[in-house]
C-alpha atoms as a PDB file:
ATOM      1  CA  UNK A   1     -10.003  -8.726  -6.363  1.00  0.00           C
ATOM      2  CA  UNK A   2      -9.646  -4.773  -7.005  1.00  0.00           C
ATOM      3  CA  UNK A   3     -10.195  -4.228  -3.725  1.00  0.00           C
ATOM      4  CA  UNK A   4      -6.955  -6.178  -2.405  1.00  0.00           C
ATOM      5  CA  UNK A   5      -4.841  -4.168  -5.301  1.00  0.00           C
ATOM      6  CA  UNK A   6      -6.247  -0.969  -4.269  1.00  0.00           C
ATOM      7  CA  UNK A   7      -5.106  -2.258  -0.841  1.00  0.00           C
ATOM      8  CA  UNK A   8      -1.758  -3.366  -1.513  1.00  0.00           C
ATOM      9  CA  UNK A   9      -1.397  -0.051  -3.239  1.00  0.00           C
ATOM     10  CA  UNK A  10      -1.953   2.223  -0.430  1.00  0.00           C
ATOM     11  CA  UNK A  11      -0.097  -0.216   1.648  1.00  0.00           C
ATOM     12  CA  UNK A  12       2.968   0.404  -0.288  1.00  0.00           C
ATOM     13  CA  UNK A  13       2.541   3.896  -0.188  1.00  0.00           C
ATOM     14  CA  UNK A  14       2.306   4.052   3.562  1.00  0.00           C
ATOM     15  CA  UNK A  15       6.114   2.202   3.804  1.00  0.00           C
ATOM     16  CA  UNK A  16       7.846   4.147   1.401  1.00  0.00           C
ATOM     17  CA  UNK A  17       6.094   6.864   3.433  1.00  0.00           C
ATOM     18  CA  UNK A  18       7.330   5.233   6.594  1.00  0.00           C
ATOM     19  CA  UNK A  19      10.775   4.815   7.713  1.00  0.00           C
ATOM     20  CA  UNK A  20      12.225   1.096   7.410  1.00  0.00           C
END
């Protein structure tokens, strides 16, 4: 689904934003 990519996207963004 595109939705799920889109998703996976932003969450990916949002950790390399964030501090491990």
């Amino acid at each position: 689904m595109v939705f799920i990519k889109w998703y996976k996207l932003f969450w990916c963004k949002i950790r390399e934003t964030k501090p491990h």
